[in-house]
Protein backbone atom coordinates (compact mmCIF):
# COMPACT_ATOMS: atom_id res chain seq x y z
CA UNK A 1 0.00 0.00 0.00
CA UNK A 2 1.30 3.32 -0.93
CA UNK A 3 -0.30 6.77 -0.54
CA UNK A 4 1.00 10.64 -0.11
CA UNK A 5 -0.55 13.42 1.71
CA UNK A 6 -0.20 16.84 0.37
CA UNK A 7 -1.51 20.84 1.10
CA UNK A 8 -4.06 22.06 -1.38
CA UNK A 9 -0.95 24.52 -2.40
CA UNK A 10 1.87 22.35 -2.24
CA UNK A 11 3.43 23.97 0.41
CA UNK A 12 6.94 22.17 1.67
CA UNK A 13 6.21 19.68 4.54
CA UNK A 14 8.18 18.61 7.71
CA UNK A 15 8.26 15.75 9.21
CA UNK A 16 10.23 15.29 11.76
CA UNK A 17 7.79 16.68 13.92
CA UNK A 18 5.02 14.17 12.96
CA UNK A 19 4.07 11.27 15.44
CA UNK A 20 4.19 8.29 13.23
CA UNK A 21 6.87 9.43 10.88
CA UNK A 22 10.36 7.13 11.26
CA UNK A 23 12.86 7.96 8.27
CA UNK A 24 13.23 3.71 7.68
CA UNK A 25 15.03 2.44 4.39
CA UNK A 26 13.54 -1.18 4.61
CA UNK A 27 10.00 -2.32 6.36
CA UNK A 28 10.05 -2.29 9.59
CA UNK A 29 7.58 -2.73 12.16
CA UNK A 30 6.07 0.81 13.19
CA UNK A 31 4.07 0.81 16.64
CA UNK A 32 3.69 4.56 16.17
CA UNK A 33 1.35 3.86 13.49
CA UNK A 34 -2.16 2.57 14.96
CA UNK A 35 -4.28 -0.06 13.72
CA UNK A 36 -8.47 -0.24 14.22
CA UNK A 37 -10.94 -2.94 14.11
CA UNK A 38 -14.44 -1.97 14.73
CA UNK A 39 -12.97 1.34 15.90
CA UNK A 40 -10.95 -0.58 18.91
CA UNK A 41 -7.14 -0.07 18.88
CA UNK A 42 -5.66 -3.29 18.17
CA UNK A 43 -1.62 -2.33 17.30
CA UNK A 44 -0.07 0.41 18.15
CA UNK A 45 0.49 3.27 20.11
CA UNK A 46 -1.57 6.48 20.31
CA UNK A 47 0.11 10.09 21.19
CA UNK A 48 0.06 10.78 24.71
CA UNK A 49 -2.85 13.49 25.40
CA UNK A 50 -0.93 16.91 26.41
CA UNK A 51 -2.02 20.43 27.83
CA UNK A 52 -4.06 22.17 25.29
CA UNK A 53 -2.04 25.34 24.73
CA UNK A 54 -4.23 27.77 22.30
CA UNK A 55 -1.23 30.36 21.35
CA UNK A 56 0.00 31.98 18.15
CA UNK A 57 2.19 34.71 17.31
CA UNK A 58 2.52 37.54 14.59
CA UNK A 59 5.40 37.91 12.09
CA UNK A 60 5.92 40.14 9.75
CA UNK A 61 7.99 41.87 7.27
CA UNK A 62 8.12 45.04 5.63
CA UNK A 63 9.84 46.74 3.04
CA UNK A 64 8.54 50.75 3.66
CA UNK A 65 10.08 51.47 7.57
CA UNK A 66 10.75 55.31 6.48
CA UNK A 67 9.49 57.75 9.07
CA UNK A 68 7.58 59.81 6.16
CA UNK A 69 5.11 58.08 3.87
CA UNK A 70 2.23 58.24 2.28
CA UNK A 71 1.43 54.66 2.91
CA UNK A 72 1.74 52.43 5.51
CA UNK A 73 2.73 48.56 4.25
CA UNK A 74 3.50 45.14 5.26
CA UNK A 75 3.57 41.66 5.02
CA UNK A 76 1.57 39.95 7.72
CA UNK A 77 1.57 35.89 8.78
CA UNK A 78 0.08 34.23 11.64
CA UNK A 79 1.46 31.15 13.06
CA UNK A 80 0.21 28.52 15.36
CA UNK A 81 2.40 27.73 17.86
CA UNK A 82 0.15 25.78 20.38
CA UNK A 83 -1.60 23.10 20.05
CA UNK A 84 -5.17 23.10 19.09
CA UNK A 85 -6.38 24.38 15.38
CA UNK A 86 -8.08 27.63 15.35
CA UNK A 87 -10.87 28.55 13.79
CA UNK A 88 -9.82 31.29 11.12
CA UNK A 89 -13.65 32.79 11.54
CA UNK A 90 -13.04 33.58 15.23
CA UNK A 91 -9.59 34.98 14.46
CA UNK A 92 -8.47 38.52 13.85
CA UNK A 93 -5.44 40.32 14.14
CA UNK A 94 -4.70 44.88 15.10
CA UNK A 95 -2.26 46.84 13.57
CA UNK A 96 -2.44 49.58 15.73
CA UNK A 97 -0.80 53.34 14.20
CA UNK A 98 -1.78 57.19 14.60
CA UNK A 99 -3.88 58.66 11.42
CA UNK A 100 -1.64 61.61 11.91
CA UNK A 101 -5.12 63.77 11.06
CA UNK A 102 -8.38 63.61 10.26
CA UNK A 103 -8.32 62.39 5.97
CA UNK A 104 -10.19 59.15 5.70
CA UNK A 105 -8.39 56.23 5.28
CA UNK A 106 -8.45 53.36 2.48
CA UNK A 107 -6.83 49.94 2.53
CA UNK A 108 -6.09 47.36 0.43
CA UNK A 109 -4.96 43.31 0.76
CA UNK A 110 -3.26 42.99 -2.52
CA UNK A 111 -2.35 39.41 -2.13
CA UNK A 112 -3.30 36.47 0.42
CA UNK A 113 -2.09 33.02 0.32
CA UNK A 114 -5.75 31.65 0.98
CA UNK A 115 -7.18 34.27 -1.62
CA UNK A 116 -7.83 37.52 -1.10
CA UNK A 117 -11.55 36.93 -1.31
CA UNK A 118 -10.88 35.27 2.23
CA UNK A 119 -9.48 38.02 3.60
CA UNK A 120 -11.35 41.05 5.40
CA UNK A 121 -10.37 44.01 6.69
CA UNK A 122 -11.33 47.16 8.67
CA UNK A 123 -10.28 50.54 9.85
CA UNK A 124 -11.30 51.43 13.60
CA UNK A 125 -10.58 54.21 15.48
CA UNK A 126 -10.20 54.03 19.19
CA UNK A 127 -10.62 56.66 22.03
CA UNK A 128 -8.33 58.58 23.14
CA UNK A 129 -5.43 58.58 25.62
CA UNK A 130 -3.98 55.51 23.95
CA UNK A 131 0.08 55.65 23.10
CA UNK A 132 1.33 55.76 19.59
CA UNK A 133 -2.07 54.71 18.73
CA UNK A 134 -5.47 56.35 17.78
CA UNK A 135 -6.91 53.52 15.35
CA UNK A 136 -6.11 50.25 14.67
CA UNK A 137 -6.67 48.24 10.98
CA UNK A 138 -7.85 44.75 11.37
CA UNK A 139 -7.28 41.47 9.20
CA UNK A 140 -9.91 39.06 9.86
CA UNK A 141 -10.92 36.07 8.18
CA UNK A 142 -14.27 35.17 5.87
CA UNK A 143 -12.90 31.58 5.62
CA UNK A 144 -14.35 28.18 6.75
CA UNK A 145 -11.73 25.41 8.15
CA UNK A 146 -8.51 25.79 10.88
CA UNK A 147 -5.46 27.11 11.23
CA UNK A 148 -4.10 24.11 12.45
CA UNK A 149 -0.90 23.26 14.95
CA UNK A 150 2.87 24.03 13.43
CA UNK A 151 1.35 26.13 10.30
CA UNK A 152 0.60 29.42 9.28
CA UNK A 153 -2.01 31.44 7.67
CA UNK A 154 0.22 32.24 4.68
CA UNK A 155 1.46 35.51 3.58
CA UNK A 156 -1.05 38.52 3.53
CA UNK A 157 0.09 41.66 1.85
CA UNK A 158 -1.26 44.91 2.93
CA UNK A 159 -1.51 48.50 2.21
CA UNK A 160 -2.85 51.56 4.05
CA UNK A 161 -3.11 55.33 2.68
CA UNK A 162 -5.17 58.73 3.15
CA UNK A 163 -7.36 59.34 0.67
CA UNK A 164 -5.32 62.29 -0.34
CA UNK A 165 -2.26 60.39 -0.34
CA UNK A 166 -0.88 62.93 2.47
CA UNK A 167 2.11 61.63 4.71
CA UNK A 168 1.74 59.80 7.73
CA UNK A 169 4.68 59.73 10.27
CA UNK A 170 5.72 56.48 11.25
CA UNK A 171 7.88 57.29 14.31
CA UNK A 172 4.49 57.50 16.39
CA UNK A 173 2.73 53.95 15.78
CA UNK A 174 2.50 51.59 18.24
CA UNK A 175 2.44 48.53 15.66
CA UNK A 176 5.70 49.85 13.58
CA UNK A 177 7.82 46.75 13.16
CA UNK A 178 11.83 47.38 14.04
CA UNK A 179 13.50 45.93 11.20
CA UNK A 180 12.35 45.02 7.67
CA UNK A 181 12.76 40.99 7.91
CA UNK A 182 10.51 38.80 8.54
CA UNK A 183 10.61 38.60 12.30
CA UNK A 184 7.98 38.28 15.49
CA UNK A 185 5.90 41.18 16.19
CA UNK A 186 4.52 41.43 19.84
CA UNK A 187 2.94 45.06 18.68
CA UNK A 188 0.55 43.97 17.00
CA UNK A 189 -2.41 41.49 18.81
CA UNK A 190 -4.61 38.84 18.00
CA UNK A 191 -7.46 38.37 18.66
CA UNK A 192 -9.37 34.81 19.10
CA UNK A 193 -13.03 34.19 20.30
CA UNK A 194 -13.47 37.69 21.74
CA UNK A 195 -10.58 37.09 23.75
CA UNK A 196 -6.81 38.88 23.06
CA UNK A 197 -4.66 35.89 22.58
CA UNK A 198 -1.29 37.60 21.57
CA UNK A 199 0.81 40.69 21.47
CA UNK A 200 0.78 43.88 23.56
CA UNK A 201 -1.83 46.31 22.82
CA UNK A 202 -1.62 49.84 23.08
CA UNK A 203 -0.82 51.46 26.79
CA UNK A 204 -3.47 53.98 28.15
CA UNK A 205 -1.25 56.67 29.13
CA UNK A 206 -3.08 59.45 30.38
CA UNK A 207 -5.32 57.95 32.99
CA UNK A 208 -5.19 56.24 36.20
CA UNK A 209 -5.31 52.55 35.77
CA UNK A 210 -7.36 50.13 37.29
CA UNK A 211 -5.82 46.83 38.94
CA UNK A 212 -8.10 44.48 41.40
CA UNK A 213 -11.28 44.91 42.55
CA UNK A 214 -11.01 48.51 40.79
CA UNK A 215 -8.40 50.08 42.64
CA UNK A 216 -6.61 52.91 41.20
CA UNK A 217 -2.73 52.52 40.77
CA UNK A 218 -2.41 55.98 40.28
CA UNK A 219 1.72 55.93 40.36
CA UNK A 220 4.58 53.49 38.15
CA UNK A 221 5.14 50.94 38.30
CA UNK A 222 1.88 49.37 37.15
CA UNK A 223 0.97 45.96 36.09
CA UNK A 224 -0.20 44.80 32.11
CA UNK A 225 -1.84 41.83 30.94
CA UNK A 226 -1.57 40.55 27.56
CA UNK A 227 -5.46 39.77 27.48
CA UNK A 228 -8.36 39.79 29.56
CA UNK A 229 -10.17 37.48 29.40
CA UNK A 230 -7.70 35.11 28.26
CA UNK A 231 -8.44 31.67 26.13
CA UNK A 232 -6.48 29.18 27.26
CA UNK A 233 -4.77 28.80 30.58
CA UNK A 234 -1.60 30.63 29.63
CA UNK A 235 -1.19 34.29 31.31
CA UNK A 236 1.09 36.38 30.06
CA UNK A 237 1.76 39.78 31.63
CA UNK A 238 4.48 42.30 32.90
CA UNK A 239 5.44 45.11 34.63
CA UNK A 240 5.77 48.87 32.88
CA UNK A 241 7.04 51.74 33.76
CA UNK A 242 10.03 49.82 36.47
CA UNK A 243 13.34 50.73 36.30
CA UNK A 244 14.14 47.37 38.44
CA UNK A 245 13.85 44.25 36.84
CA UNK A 246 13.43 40.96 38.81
CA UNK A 247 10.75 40.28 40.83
CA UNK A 248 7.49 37.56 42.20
CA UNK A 249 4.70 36.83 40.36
CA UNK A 250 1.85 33.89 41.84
CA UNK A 251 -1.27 33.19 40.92
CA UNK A 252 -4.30 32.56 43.07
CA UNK A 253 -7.83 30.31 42.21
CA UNK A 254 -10.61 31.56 43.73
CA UNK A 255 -10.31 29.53 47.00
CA UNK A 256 -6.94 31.44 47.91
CA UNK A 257 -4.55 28.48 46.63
CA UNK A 258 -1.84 28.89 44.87
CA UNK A 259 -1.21 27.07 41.61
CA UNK A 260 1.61 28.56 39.81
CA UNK A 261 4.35 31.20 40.87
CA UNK A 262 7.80 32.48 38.97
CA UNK A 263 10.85 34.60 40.30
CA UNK A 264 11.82 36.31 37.12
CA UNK A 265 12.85 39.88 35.21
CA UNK A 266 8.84 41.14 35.08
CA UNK A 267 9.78 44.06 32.99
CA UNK A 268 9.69 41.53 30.02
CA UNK A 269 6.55 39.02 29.14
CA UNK A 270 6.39 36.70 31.91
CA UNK A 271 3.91 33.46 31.68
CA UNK A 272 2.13 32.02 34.72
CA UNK A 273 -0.26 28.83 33.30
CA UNK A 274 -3.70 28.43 35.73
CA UNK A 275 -5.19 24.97 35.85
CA UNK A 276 -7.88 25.18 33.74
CA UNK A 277 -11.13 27.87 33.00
CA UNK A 278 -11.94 30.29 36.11
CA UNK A 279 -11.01 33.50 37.64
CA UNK A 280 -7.34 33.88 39.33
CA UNK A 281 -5.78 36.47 41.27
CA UNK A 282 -2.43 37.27 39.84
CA UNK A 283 -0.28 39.07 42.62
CA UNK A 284 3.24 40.60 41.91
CA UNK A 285 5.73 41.71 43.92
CA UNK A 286 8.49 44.58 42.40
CA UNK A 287 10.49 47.06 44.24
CA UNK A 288 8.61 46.72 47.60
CA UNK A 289 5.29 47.27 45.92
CA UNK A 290 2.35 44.45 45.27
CA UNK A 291 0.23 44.53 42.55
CA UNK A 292 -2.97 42.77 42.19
CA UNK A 293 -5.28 41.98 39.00
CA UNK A 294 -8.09 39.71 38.58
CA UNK A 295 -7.60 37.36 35.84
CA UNK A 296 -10.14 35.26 33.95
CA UNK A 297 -9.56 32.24 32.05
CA UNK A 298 -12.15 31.03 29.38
């Protein structure tokens, strides 16, 4: 019996991160490759069931980083890094930037690995007191099907302009990537299920800022989550506005028990995982000062 498995593109495939792949030259038994009669196991070994771990990341690349221009460009990707597939119609991603004025704005996708005609877009502005950011342009997705473990959505070309072709100035958006390569960027979110799932949106400078039970932290340093609610049971957070750097973070459930702490430098993304769907406290503890925030998991 021979057979071959192959993306509707022909996309390049690896597989030495598949289960039941073992790079023999002769036949040889394979007990990572599972045999069913009637639906009952009967040779073989299944995968071990793991965490679910819903995560994915940005990159992007861009070949227009001058602080002048009269458009704002890119090259966009989303890649599963956890372990569940994601459904694209619950996905979205934010470039977040500052009109620099009050034109209207057009955009265009001008290419899409999955077709353009699966691609959507939209131009929101947000209120004010935001940094480096007054609007935000969102990719979403009018597709059927996953995004599924170890792949990515494909490349998705973009453009942005004022519909008088006037400058905008770069220097001042949030989302701007720092080099022109394809690399990670943490600026600009995604969204998944009504939930953030990725990046760092924003900061809300301006305004006092609320941590548990409504409490104004009115000075620095102040805490940030990466989402709220969260999906998944990974937290991801850190401290701003510190000139220190190490410090305690633990996590509480709701009956006061801890169930996952970390001693590390806070004033980078830090991850705490909670057991499974709830509310947490998350309490941190930098440069004698403790910082609480109430944390839900969906």
């Amino acid at each position: 019996m021979q057979s071959r498995l192959a993306t509707s593109g022909w996309a390049q495939q690896v597989e030495d991160n598949d289960y039941s792949f073992r790079d023999f030259r002769a036949y040889t038994p394979n007990q990572y490759i599972t045999v069913y009669r009637n639906g009952v196991l009967v040779y073989g070994q299944e995968p071990e069931e793991i965490e679910k771990q819903t995560q994915a990341r940005v990159l992007m690349k861009s070949n227009n980083l001058q602080n002048s221009t009269n458009t704002l460009q890119g090259i966009l990707k989303i890649e599963n890094t956890g372990n569940v597939p994601l459904d694209y119609s619950k996905l979205k991603m934010r470039y977040w930037f500052t009109r620099d004025g009050v034109i209207p704005l057009s955009y265009w996708i001008d290419y899409a690995t999955i077709g353009q005609s699966h691609v959507t877009g939209l131009i929101k502005e947000v209120s004010a007191g935001m940094d480096r950011a007054d609007t935000y342009f969102e990719i979403g997705f009018g597709k059927d099907g996953f995004l599924y473990p170890l792949s990515n959505s494909g490349e998705i070309h973009y453009r942005i302009a004022k519909q008088d072709w006037s400058a905008f100035s770069q220097s001042n958006d949030h989302s701007v990537p720092a080099i022109g390569e394809w690399a990670e960027n943490s600026r600009i979110t995604i969204h998944y299920d009504n939930g953030m799932l990725y990046g760092t949106p924003p900061d809300e400078s301006g305004s006092a800022r609320l941590g548990y039970m409504g409490k104004a932290i009115e000075s620095e340093p102040y805490l940030l989550l990466m989402g709220n609610p969260i999906i998944g049971n990974k937290i991801r957070f850190k401290v701003a506005g510190s000139s220190s750097a190490v410090g305690t973070a633990k996590l509480f459930n709701q009956q006061g028990v801890m169930v996952s702490s970390v001693r590390a430098v806070l004033t980078e993304p830090v991850s705490l995982h909670a057991g499974r769907a709830g509310i947490y406290v998350l309490m941190v503890e930098l440069e004698g000062q403790v910082m609480l925030e109430k944390v839900i998991c969906l």
